[in-house]
PDB file of N, CA and C in Angstrom:
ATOM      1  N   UNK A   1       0.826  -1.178   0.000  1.00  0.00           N
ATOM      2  CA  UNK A   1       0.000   0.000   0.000  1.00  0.00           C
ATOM      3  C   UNK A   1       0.870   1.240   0.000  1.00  0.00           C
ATOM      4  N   UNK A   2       0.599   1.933  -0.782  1.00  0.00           N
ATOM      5  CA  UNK A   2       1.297   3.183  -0.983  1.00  0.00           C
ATOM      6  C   UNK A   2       1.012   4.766   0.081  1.00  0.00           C
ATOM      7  N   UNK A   3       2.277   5.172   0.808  1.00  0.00           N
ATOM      8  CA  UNK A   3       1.476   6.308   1.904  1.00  0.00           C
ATOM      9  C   UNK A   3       1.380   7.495   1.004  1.00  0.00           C
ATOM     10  N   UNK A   4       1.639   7.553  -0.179  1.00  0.00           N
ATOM     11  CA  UNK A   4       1.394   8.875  -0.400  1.00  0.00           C
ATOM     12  C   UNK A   4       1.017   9.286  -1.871  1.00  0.00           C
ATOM     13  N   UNK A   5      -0.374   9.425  -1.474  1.00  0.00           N
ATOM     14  CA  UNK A   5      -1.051   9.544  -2.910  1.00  0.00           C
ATOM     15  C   UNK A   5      -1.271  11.034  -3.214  1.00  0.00           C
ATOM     16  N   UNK A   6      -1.623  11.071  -4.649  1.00  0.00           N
ATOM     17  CA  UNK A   6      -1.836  12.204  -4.908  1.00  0.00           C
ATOM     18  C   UNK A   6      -2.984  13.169  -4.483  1.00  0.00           C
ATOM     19  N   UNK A   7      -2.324  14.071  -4.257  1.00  0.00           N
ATOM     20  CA  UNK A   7      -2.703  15.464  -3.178  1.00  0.00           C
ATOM     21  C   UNK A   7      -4.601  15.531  -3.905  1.00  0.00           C
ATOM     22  N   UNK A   8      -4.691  16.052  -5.123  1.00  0.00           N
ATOM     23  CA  UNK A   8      -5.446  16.510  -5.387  1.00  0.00           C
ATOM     24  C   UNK A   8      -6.742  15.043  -5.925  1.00  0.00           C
ATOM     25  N   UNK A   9      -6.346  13.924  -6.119  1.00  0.00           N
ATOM     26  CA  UNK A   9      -6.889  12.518  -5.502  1.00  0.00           C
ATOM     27  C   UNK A   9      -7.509  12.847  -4.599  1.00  0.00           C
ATOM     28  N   UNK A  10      -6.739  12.719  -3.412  1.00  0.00           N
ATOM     29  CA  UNK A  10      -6.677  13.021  -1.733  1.00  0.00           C
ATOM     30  C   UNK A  10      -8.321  14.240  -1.255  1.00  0.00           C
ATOM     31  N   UNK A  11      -7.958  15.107  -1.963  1.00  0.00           N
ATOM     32  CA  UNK A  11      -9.226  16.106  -1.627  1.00  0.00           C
ATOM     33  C   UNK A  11     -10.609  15.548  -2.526  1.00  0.00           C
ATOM     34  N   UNK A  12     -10.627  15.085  -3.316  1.00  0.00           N
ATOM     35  CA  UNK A  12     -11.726  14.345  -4.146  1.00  0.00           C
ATOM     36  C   UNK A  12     -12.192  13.474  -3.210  1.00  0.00           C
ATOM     37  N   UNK A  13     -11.246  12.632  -3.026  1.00  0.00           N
ATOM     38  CA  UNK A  13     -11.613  11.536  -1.848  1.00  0.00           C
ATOM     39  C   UNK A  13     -12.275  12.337  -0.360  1.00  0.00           C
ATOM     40  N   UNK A  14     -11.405  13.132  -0.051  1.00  0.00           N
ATOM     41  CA  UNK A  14     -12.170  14.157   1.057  1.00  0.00           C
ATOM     42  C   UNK A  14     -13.387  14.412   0.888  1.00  0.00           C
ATOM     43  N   UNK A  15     -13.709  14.978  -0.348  1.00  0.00           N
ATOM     44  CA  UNK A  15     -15.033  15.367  -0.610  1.00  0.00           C
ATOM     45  C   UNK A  15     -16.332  14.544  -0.899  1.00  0.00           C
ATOM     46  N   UNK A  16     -15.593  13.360  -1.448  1.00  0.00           N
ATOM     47  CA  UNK A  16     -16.499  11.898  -1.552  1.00  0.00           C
ATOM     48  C   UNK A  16     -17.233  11.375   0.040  1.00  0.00           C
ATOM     49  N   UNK A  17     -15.782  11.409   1.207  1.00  0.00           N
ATOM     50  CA  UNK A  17     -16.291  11.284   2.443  1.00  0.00           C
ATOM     51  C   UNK A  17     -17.416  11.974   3.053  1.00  0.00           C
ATOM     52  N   UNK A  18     -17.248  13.525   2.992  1.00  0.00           N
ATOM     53  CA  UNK A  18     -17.724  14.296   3.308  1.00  0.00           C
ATOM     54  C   UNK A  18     -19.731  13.791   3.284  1.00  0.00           C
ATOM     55  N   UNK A  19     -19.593  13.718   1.814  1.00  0.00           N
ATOM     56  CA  UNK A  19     -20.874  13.479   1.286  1.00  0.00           C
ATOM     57  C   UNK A  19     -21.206  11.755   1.357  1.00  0.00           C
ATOM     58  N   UNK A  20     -20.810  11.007   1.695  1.00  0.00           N
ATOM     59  CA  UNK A  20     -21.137   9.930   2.132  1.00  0.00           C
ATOM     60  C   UNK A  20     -21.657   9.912   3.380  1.00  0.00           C
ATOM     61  N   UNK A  21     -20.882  10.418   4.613  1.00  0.00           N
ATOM     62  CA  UNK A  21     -20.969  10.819   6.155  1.00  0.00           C
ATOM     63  C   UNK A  21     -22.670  11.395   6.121  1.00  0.00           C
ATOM     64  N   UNK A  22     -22.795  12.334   5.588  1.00  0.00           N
ATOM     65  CA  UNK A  22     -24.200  12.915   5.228  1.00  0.00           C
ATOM     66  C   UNK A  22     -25.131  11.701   4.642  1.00  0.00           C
ATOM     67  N   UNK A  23     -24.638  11.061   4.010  1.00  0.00           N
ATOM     68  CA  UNK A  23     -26.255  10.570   2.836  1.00  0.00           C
ATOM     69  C   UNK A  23     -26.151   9.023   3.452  1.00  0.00           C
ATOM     70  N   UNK A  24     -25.238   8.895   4.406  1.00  0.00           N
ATOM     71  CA  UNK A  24     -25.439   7.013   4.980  1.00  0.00           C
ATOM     72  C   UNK A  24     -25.687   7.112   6.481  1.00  0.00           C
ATOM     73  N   UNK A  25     -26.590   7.893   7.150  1.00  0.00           N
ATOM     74  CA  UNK A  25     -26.658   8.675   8.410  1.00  0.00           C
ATOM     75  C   UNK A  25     -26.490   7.600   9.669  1.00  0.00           C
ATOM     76  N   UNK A  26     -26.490   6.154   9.193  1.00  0.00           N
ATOM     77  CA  UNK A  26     -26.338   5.196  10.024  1.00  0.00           C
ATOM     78  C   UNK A  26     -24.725   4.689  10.296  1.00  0.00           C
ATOM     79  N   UNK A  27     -24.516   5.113   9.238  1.00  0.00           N
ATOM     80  CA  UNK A  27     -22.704   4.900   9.366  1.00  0.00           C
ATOM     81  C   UNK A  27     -22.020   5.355  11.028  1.00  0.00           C
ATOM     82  N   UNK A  28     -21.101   4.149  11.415  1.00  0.00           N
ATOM     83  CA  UNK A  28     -20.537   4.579  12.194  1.00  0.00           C
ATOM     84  C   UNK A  28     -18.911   4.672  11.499  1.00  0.00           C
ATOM     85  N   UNK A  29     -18.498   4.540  10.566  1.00  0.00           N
ATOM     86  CA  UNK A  29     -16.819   4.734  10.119  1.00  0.00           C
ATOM     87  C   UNK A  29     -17.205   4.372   8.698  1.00  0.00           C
ATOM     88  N   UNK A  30     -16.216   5.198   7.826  1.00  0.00           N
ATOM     89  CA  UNK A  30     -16.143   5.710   6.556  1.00  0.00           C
ATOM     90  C   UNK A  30     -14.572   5.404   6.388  1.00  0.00           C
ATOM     91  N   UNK A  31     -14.150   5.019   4.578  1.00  0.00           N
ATOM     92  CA  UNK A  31     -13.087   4.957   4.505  1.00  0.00           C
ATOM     93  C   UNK A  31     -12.852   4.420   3.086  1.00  0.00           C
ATOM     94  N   UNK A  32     -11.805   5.344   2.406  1.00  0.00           N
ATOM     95  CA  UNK A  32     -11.821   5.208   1.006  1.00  0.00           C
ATOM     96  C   UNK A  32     -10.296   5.331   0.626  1.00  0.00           C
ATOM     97  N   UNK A  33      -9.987   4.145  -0.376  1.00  0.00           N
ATOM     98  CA  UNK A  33      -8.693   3.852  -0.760  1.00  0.00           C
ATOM     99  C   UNK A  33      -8.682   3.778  -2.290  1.00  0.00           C
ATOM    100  N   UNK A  34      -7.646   3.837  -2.861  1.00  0.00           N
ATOM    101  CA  UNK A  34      -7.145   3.918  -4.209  1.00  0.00           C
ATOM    102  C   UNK A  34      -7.462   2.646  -4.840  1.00  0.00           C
ATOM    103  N   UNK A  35      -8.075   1.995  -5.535  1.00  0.00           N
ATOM    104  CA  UNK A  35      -8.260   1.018  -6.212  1.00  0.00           C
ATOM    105  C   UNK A  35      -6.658   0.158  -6.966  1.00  0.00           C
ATOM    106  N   UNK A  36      -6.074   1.439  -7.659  1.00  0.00           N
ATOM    107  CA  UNK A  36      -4.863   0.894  -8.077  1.00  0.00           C
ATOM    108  C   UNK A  36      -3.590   0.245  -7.332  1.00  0.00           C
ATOM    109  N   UNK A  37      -3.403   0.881  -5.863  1.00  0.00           N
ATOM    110  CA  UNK A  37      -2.593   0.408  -5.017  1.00  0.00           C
ATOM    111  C   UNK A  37      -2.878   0.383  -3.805  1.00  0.00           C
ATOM    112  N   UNK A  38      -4.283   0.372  -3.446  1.00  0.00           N
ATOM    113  CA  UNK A  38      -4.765   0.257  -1.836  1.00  0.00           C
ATOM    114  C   UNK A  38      -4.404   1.473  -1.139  1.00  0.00           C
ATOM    115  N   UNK A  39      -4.058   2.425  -1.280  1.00  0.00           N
ATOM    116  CA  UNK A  39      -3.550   4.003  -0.392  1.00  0.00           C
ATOM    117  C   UNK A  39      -4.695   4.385   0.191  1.00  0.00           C
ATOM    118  N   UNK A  40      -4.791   4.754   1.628  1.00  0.00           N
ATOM    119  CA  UNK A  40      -5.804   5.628   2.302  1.00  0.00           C
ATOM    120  C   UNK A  40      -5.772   6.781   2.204  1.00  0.00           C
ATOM    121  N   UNK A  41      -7.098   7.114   1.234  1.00  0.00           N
ATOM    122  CA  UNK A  41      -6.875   8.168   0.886  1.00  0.00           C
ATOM    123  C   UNK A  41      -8.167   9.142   1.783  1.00  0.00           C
ATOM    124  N   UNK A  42      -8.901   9.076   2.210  1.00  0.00           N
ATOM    125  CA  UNK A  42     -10.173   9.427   3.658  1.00  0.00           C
ATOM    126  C   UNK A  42     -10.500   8.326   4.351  1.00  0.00           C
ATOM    127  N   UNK A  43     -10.671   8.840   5.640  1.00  0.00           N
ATOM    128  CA  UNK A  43     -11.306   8.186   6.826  1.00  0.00           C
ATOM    129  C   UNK A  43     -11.800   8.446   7.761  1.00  0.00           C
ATOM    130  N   UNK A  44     -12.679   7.902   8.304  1.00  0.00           N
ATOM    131  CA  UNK A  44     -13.435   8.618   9.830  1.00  0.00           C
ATOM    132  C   UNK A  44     -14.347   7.712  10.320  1.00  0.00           C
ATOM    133  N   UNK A  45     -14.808   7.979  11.453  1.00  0.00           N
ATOM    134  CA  UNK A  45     -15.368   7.291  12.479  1.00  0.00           C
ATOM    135  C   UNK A  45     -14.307   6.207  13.184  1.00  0.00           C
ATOM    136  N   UNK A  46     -15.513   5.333  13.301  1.00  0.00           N
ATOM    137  CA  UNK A  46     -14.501   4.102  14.142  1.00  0.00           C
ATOM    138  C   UNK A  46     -13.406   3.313  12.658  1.00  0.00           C
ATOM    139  N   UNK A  47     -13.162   3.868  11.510  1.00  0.00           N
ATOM    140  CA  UNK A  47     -12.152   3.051  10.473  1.00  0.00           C
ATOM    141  C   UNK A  47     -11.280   4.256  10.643  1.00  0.00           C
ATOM    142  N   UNK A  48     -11.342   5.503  11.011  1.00  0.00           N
ATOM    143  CA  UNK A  48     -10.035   6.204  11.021  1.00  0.00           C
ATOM    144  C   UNK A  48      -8.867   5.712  11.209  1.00  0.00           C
ATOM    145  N   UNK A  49      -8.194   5.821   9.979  1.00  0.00           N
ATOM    146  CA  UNK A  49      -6.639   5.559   9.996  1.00  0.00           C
ATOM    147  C   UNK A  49      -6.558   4.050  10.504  1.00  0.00           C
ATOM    148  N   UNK A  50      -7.662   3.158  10.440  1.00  0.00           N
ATOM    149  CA  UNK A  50      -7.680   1.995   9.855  1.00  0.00           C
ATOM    150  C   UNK A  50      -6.958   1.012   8.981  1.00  0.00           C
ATOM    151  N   UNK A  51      -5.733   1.088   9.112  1.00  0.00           N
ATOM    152  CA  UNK A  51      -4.946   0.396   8.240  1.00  0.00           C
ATOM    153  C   UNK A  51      -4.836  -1.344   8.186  1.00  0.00           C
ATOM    154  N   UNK A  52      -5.130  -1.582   9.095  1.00  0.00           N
ATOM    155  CA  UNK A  52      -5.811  -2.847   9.604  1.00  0.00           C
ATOM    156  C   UNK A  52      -6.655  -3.298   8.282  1.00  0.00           C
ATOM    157  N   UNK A  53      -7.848  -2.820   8.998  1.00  0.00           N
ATOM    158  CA  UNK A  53      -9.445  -3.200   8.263  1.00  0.00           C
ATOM    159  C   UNK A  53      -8.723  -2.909   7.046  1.00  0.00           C
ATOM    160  N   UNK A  54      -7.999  -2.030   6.483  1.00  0.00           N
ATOM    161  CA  UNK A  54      -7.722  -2.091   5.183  1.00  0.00           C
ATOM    162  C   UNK A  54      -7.303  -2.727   4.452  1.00  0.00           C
ATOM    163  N   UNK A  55      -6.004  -3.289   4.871  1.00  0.00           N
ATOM    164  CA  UNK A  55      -5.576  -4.344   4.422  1.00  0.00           C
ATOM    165  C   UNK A  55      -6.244  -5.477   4.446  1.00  0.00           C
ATOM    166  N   UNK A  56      -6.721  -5.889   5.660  1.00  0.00           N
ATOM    167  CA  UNK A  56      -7.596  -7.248   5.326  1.00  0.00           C
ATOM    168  C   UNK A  56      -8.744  -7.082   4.582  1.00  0.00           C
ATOM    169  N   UNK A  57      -9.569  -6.045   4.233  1.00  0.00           N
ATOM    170  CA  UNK A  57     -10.350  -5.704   2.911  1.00  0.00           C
ATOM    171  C   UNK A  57      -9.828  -6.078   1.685  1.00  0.00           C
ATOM    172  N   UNK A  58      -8.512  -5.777   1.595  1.00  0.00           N
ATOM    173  CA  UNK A  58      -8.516  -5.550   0.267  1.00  0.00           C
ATOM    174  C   UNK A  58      -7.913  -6.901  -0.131  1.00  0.00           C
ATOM    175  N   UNK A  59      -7.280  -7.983   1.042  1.00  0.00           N
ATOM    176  CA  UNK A  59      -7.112  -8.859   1.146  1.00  0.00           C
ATOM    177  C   UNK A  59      -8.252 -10.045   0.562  1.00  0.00           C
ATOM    178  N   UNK A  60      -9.140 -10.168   1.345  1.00  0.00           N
ATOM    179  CA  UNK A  60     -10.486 -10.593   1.218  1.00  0.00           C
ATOM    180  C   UNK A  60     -11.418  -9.940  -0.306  1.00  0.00           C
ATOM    181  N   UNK A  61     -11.289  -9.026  -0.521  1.00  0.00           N
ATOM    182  CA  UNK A  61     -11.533  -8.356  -1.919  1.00  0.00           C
ATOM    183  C   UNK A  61     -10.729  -9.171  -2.714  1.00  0.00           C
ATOM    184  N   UNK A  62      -9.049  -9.202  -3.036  1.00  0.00           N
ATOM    185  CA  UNK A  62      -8.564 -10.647  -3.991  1.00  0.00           C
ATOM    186  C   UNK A  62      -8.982 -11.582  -4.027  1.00  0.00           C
ATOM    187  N   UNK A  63      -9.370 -12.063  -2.613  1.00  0.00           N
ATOM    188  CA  UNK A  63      -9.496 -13.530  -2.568  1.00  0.00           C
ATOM    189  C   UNK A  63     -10.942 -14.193  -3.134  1.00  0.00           C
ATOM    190  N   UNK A  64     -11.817 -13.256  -2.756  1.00  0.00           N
ATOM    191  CA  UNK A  64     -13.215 -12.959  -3.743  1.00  0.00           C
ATOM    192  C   UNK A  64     -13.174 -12.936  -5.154  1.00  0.00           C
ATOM    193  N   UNK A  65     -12.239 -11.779  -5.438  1.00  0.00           N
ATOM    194  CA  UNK A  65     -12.043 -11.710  -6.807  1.00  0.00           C
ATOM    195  C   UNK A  65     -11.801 -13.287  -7.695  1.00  0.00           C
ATOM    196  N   UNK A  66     -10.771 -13.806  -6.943  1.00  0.00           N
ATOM    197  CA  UNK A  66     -10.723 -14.860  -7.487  1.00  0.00           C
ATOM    198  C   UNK A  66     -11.313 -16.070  -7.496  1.00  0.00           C
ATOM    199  N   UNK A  67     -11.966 -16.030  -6.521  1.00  0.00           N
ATOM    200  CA  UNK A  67     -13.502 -16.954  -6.963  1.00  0.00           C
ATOM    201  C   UNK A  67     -14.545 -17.051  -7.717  1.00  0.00           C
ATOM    202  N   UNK A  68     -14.568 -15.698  -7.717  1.00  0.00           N
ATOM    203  CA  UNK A  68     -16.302 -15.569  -8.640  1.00  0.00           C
ATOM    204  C   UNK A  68     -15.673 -15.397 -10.207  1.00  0.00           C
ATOM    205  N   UNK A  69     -15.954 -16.075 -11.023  1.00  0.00           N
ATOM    206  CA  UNK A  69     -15.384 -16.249 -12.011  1.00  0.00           C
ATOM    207  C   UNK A  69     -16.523 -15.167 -13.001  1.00  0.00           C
ATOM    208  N   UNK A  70     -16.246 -14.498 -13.869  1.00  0.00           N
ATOM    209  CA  UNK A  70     -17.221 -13.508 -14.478  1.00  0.00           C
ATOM    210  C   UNK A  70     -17.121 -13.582 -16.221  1.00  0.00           C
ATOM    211  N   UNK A  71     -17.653 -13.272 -17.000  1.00  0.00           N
ATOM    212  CA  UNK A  71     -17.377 -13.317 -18.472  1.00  0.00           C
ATOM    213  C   UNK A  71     -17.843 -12.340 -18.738  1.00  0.00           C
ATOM    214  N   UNK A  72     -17.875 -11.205 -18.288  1.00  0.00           N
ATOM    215  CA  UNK A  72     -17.780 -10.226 -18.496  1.00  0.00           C
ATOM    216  C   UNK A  72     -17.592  -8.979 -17.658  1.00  0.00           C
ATOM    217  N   UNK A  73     -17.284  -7.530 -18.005  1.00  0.00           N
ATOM    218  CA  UNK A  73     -17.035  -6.493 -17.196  1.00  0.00           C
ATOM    219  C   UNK A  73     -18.431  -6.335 -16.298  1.00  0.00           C
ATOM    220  N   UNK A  74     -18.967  -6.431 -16.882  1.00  0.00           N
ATOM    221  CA  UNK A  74     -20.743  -6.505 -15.993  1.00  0.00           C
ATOM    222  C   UNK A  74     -20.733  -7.055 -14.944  1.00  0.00           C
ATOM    223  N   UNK A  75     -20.060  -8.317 -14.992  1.00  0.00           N
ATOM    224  CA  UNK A  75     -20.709  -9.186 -14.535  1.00  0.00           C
ATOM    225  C   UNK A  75     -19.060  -9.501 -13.111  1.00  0.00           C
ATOM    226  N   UNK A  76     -18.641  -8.487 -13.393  1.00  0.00           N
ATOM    227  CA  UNK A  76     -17.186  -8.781 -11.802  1.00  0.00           C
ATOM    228  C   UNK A  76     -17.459  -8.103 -10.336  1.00  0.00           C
ATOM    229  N   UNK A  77     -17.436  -8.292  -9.375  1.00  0.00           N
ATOM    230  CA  UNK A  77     -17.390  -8.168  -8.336  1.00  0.00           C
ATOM    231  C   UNK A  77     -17.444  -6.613  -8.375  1.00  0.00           C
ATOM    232  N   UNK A  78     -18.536  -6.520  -7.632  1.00  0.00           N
ATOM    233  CA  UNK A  78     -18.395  -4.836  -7.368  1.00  0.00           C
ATOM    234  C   UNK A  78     -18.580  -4.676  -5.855  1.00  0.00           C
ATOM    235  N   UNK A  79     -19.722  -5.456  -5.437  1.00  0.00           N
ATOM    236  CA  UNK A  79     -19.757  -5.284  -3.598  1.00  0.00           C
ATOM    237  C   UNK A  79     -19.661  -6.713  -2.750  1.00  0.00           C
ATOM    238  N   UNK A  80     -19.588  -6.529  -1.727  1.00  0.00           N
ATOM    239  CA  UNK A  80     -19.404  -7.504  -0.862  1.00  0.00           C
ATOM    240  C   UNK A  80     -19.612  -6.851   0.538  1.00  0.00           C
ATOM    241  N   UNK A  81     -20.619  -7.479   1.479  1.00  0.00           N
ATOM    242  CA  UNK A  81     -20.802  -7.366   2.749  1.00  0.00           C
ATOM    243  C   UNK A  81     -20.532  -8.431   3.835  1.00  0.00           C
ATOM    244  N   UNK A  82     -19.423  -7.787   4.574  1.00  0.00           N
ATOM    245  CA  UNK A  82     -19.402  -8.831   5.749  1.00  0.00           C
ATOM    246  C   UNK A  82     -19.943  -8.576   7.490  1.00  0.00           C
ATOM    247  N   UNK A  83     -20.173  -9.308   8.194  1.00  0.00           N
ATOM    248  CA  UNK A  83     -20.598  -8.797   9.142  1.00  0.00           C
ATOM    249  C   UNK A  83     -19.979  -9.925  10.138  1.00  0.00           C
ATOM    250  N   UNK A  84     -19.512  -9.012  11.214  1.00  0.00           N
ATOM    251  CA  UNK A  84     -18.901 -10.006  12.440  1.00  0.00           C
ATOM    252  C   UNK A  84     -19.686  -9.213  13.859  1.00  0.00           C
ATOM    253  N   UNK A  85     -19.975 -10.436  14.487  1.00  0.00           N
ATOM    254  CA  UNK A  85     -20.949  -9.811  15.704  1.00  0.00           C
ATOM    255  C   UNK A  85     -21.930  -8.809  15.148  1.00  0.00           C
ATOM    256  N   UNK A  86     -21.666  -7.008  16.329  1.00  0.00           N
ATOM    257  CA  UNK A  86     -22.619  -6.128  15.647  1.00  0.00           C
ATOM    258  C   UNK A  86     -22.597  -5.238  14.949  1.00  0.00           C
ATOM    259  N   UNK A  87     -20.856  -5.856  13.943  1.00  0.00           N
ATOM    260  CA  UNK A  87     -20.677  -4.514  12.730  1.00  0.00           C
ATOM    261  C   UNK A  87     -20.837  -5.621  11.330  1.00  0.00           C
ATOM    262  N   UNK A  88     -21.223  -4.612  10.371  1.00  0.00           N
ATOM    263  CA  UNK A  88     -21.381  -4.646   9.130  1.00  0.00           C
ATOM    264  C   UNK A  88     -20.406  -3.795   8.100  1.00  0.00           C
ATOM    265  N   UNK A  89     -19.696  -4.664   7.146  1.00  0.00           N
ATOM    266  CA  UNK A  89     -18.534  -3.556   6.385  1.00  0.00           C
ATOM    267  C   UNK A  89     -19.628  -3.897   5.076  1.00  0.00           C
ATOM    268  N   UNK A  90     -19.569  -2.650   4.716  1.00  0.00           N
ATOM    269  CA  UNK A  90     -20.148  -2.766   3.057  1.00  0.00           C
ATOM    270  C   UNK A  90     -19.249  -2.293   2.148  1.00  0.00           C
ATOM    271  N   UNK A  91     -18.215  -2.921   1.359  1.00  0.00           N
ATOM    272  CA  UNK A  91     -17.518  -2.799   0.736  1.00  0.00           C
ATOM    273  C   UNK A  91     -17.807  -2.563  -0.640  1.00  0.00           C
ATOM    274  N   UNK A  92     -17.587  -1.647  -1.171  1.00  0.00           N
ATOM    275  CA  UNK A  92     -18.111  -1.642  -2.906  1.00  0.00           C
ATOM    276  C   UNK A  92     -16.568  -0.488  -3.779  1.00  0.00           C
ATOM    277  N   UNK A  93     -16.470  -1.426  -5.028  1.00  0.00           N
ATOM    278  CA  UNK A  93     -15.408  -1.241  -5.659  1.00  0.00           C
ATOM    279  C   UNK A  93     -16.100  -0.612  -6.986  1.00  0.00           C
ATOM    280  N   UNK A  94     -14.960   0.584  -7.254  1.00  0.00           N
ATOM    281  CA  UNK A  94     -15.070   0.866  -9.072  1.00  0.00           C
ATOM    282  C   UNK A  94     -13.762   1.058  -9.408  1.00  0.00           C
ATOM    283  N   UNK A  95     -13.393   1.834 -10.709  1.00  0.00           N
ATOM    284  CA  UNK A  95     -12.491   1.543 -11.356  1.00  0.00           C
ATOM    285  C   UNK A  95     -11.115   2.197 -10.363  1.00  0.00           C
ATOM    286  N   UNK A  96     -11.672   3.365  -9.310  1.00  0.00           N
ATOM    287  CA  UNK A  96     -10.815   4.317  -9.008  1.00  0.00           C
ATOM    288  C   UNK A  96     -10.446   4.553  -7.297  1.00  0.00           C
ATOM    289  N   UNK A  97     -12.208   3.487  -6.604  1.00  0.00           N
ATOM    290  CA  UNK A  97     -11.873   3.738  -5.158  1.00  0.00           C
ATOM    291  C   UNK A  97     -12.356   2.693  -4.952  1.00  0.00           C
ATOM    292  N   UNK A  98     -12.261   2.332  -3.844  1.00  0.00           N
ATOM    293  CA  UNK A  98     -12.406   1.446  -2.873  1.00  0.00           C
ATOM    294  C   UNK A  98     -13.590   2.174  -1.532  1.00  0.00           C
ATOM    295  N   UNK A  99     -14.303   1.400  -1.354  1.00  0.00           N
ATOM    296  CA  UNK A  99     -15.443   2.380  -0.351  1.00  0.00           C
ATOM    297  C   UNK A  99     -15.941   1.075   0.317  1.00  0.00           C
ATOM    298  N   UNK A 100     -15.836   1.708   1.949  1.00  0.00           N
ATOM    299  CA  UNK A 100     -15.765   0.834   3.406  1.00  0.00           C
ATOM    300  C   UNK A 100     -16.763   1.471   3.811  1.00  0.00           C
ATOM    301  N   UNK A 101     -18.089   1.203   4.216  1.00  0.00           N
ATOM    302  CA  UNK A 101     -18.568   1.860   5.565  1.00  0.00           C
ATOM    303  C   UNK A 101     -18.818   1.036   6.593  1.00  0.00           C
ATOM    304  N   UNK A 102     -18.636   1.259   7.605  1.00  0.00           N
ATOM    305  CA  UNK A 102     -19.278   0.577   8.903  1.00  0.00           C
ATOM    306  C   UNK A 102     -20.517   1.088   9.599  1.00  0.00           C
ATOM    307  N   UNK A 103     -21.219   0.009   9.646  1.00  0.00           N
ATOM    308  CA  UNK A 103     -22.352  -0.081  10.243  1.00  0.00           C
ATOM    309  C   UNK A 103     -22.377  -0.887  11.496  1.00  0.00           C
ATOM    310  N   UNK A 104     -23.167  -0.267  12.663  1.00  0.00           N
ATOM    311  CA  UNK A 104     -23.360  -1.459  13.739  1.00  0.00           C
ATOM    312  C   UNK A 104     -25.120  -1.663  13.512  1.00  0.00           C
ATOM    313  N   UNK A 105     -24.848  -3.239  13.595  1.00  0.00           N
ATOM    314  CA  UNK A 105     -26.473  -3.679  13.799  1.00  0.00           C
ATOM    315  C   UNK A 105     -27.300  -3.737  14.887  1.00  0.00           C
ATOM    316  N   UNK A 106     -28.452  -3.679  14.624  1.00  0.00           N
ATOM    317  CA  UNK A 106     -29.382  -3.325  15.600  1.00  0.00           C
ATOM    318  C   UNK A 106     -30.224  -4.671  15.841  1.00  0.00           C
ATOM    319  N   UNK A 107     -30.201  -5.039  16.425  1.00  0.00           N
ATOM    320  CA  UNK A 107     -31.407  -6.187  16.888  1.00  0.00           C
ATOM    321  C   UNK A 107     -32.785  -5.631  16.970  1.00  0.00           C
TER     322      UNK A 107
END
């Protein structure tokens, strides 16, 4: 994983957070990385500076990848949700970020 991505990346990604934090009001931690080399590029809540959860995301994201076999661009891995005890990661990929939120569940 690379520490130092580009600056003006970096504020896009800021601004992506920003407006996620707002429009997923259940979120307890936010967190968005570079698709091309895994770099943290925003974070907050309980994933701040999360390097952890990151790596094993993106870990678990390969290892996915390479299961689900696809025949086409349509048709490849874009999300994946895991949940341990009372958090939920909703992971969803495009060409350019990587996007984590955490959720805790409610009974």
């Amino acid at each position: 994983m690379s520490s130092a991505p580009d600056s003006s990346f970096s504020t896009d990604a800021a601004r992506i957070l920003q407006h996620l934090a707002v429009t997923i009001p259940d979120q307890t931690g936010l967190l968005l990385a570079a698709t091309s080399d895994g770099a943290m590029l925003a974070s907050s809540g309980l994933l701040h500076n999360d390097r952890n959860v990151l790596k094993q995301v993106i870990s678990i994201l390969r290892d996915a990848r390479a299961l689900v076999a696809f025949s086409s661009e349509r048709d490849r891995l874009k999300r994946l949700t895991l949940t341990a005890g009372d958090h939920l990661l909703a992971i969803t990929a495009d060409d350019k970020l990587i996007y984590i939120v955490n959720r805790t569940i409610t009974a």
